[in-house]
C-alpha atoms as a PDB file:
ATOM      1  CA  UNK A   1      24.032   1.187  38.943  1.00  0.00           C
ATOM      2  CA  UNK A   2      24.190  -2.586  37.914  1.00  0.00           C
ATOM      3  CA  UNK A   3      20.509  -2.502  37.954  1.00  0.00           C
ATOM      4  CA  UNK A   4      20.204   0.758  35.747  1.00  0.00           C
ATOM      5  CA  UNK A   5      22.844  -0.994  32.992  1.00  0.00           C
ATOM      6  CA  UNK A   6      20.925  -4.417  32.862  1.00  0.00           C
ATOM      7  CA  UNK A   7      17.559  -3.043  32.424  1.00  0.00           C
ATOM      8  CA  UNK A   8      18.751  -0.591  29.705  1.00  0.00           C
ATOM      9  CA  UNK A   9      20.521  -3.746  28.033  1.00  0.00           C
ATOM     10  CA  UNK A  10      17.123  -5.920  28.225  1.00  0.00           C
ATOM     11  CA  UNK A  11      15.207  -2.850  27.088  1.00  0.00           C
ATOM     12  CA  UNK A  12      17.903  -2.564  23.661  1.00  0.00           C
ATOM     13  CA  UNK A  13      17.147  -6.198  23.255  1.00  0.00           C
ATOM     14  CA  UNK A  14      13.545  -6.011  23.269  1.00  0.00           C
ATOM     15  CA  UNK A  15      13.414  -3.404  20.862  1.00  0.00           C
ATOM     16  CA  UNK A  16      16.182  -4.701  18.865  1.00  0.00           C
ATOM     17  CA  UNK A  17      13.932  -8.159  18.611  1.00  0.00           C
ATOM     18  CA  UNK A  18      10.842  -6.105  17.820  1.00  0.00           C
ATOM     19  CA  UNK A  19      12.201  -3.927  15.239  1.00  0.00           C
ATOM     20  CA  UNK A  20      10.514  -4.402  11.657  1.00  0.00           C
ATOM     21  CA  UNK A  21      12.471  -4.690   8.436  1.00  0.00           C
ATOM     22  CA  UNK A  22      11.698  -2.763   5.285  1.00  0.00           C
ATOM     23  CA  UNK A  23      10.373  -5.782   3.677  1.00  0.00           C
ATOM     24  CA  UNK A  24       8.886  -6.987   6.921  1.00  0.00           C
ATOM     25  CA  UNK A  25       6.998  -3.234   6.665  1.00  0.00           C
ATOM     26  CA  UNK A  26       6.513  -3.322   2.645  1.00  0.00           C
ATOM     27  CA  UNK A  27       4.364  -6.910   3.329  1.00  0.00           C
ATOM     28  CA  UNK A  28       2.740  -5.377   6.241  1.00  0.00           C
ATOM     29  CA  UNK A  29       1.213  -2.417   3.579  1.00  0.00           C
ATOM     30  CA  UNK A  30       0.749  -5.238   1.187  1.00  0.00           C
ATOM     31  CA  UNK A  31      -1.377  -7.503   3.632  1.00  0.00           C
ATOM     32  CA  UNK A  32      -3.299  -3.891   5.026  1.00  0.00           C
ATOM     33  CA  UNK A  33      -4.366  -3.130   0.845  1.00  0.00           C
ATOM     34  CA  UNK A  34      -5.575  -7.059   0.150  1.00  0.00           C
ATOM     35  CA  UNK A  35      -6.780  -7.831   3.902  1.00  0.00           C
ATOM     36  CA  UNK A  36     -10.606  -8.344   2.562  1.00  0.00           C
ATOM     37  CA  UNK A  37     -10.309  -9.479  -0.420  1.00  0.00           C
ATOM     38  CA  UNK A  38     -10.630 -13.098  -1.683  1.00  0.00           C
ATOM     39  CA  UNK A  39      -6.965 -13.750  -3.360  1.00  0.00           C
ATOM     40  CA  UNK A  40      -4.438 -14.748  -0.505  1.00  0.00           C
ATOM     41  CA  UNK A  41      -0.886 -13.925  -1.443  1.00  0.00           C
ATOM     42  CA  UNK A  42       2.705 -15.816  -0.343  1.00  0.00           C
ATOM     43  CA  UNK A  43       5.230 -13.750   0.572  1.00  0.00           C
ATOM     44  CA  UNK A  44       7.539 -17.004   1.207  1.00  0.00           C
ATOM     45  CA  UNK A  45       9.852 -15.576  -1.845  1.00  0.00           C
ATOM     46  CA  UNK A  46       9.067 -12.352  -1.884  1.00  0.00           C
ATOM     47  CA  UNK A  47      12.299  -9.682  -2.481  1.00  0.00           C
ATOM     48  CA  UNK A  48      12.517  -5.919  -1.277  1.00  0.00           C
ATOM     49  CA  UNK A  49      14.602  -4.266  -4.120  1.00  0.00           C
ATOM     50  CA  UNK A  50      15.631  -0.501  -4.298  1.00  0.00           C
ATOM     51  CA  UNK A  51      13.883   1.427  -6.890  1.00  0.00           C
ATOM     52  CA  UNK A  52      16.049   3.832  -9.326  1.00  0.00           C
ATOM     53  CA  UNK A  53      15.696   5.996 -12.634  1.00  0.00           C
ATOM     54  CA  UNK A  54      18.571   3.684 -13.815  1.00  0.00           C
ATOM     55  CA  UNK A  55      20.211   1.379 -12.077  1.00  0.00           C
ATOM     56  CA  UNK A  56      23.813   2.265 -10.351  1.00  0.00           C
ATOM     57  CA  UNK A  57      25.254  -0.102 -12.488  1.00  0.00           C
ATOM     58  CA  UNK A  58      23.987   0.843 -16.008  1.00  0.00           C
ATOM     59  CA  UNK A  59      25.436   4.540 -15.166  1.00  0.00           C
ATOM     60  CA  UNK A  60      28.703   2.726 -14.672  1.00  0.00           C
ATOM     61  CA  UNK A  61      28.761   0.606 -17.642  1.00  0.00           C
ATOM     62  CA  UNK A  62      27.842   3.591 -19.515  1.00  0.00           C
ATOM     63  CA  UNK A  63      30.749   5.876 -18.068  1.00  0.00           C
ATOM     64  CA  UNK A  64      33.193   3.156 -19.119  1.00  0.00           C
ATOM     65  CA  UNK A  65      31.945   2.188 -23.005  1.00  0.00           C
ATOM     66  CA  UNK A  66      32.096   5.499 -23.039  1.00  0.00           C
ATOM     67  CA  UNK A  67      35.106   5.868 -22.018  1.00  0.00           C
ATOM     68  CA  UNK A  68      36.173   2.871 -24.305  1.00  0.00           C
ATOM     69  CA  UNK A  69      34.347   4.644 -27.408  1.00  0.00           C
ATOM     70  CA  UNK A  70      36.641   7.804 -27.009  1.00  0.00           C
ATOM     71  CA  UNK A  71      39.782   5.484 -26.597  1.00  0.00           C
ATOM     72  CA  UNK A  72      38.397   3.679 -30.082  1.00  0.00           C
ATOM     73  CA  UNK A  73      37.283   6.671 -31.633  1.00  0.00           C
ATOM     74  CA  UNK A  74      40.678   8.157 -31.415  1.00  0.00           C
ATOM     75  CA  UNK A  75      42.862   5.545 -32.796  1.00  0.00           C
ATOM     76  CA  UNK A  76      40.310   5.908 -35.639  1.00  0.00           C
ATOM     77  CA  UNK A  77      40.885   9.431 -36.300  1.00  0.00           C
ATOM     78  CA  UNK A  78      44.715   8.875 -36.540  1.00  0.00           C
ATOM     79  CA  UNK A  79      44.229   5.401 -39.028  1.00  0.00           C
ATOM     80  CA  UNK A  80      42.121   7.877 -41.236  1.00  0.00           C
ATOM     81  CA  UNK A  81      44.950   9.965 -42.426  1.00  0.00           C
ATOM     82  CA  UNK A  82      47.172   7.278 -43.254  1.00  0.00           C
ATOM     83  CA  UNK A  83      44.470   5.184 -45.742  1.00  0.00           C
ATOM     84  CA  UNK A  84      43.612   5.797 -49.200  1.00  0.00           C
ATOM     85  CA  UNK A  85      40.601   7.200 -50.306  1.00  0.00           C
ATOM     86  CA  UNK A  86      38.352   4.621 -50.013  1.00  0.00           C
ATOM     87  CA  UNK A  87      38.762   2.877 -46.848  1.00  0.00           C
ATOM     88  CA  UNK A  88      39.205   6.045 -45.017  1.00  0.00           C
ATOM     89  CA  UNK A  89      35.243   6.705 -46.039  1.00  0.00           C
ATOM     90  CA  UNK A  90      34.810   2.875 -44.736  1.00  0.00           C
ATOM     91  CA  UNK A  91      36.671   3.763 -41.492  1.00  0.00           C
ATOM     92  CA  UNK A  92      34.650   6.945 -41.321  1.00  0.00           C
ATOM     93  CA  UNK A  93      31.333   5.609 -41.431  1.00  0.00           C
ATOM     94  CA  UNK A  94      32.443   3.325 -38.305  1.00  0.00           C
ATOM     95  CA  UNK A  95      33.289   6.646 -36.771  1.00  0.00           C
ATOM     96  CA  UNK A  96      30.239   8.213 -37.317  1.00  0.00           C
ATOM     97  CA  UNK A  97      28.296   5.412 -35.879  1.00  0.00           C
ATOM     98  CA  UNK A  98      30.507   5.298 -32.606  1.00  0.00           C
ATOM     99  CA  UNK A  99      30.205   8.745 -32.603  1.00  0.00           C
ATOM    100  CA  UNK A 100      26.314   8.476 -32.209  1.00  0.00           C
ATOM    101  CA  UNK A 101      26.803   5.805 -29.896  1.00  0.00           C
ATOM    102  CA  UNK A 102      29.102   8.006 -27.917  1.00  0.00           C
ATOM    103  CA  UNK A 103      26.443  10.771 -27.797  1.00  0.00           C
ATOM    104  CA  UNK A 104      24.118   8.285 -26.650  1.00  0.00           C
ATOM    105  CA  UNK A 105      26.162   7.777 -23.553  1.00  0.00           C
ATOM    106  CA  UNK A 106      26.714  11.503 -22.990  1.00  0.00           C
ATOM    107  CA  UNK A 107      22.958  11.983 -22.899  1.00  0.00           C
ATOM    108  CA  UNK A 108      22.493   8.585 -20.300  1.00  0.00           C
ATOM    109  CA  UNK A 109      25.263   9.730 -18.223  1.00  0.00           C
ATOM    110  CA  UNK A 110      23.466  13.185 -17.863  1.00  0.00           C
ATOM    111  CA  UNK A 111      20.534  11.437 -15.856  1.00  0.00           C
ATOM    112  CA  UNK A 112      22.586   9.698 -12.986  1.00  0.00           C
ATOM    113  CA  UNK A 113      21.068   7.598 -10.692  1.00  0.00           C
ATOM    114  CA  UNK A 114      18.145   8.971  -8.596  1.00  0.00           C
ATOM    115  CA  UNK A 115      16.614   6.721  -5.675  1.00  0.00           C
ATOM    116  CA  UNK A 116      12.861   6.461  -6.139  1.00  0.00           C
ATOM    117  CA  UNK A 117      12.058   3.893  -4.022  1.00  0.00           C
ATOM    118  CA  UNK A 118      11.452   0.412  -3.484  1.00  0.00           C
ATOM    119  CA  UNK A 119       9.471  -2.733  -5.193  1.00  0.00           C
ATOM    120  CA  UNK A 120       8.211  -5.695  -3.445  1.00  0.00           C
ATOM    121  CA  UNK A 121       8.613  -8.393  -6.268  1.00  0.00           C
ATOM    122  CA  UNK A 122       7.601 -12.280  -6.527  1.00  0.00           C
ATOM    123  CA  UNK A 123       4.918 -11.789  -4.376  1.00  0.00           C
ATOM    124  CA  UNK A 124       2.706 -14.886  -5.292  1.00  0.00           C
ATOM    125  CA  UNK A 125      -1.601 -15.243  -5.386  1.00  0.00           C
ATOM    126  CA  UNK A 126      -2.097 -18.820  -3.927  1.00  0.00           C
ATOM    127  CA  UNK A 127      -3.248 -21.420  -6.215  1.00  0.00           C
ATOM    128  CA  UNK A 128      -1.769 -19.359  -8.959  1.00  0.00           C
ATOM    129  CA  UNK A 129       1.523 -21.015  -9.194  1.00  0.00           C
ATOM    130  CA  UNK A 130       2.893 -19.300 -12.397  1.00  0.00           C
ATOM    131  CA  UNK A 131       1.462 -15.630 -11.804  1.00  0.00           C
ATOM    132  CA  UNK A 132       3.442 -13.400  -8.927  1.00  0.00           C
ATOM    133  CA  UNK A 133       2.950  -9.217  -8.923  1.00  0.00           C
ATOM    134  CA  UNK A 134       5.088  -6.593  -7.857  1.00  0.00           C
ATOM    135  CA  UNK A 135       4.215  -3.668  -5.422  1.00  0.00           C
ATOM    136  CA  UNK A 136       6.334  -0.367  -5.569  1.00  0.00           C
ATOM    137  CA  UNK A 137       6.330   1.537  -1.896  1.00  0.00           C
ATOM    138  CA  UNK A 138       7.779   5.214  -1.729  1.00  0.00           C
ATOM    139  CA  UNK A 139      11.062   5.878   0.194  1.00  0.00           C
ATOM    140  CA  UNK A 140      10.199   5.876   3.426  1.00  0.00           C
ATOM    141  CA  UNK A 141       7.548   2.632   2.765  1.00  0.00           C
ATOM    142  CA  UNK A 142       4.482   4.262   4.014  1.00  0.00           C
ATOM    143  CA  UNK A 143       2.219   3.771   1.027  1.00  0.00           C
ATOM    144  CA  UNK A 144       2.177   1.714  -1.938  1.00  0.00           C
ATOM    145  CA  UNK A 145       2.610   4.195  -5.259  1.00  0.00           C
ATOM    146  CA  UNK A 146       1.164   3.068  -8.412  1.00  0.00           C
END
């Protein structure tokens, strides 16, 4: 039984230690796409990011000012009554253009974030210290999309 237990732990460890990352797979396409031709690349500071319609945190900052706007926008409704003529058109206008902003947000926070996959950025050509490209791999990161 001791037997059966330490050869299933070495077997967990082997695979464990062979296991690819994402990014180890994403430079492995990378490498497969440019093997023949002339440019090498360096992957030394290369970065795996996640891919989305918007980002996470845009939807959130866009739920709060939103959120803000309607606070704002209703303390400006109630000053309107109590001014004269004249600035109440001033304090309107504001309103109308925080209103449009407002609307704005409605329509981002509509589209909320959607994973689309993932980007292989600062990948450098050698002897082209300034230059570095970007690759952009579907979900899984069995193919580089275009």
């Amino acid at each position: 039984m001791k037997n059966i237990f330490r050869l299933f732990a070495i077997s967990i460890l082997i695979f464990s230690c062979t296991k690819k990352t994402d990014k180890d797979r994403a430079i492995d396409l990378v490498e497969s796409k440019y093997e023949n031709a002339e440019q090498k690349l360096d992957f030394k500071n290369a970065k795996l990011d996640s891919l989305y319609n918007i980002s996470p945190k845009a939807y959130a900052d866009s739920l709060s000012k939103g959120h803000q706007l309607d606070s704002t926008l209703a303390v400006l409704e109630t000053e309107i009554e109590h001014l004269p003529q004249a600035e109440s058109d001033s304090v309107g206008l504001v309103s109308a253009a925080l209103t449009k902003q407002r609307y704005r947000l409605l329509e981002l926070a509509k589209n909320k974030p959607k994973f689309l996959g993932w980007t292989l950025s600062r990948v450098k050509i050698e002897g082209l210290n300034r230059e570095s490209i970007s690759f952009n791999f579907d979900k899984a990161i069995t193919q580089i999309v275009e």
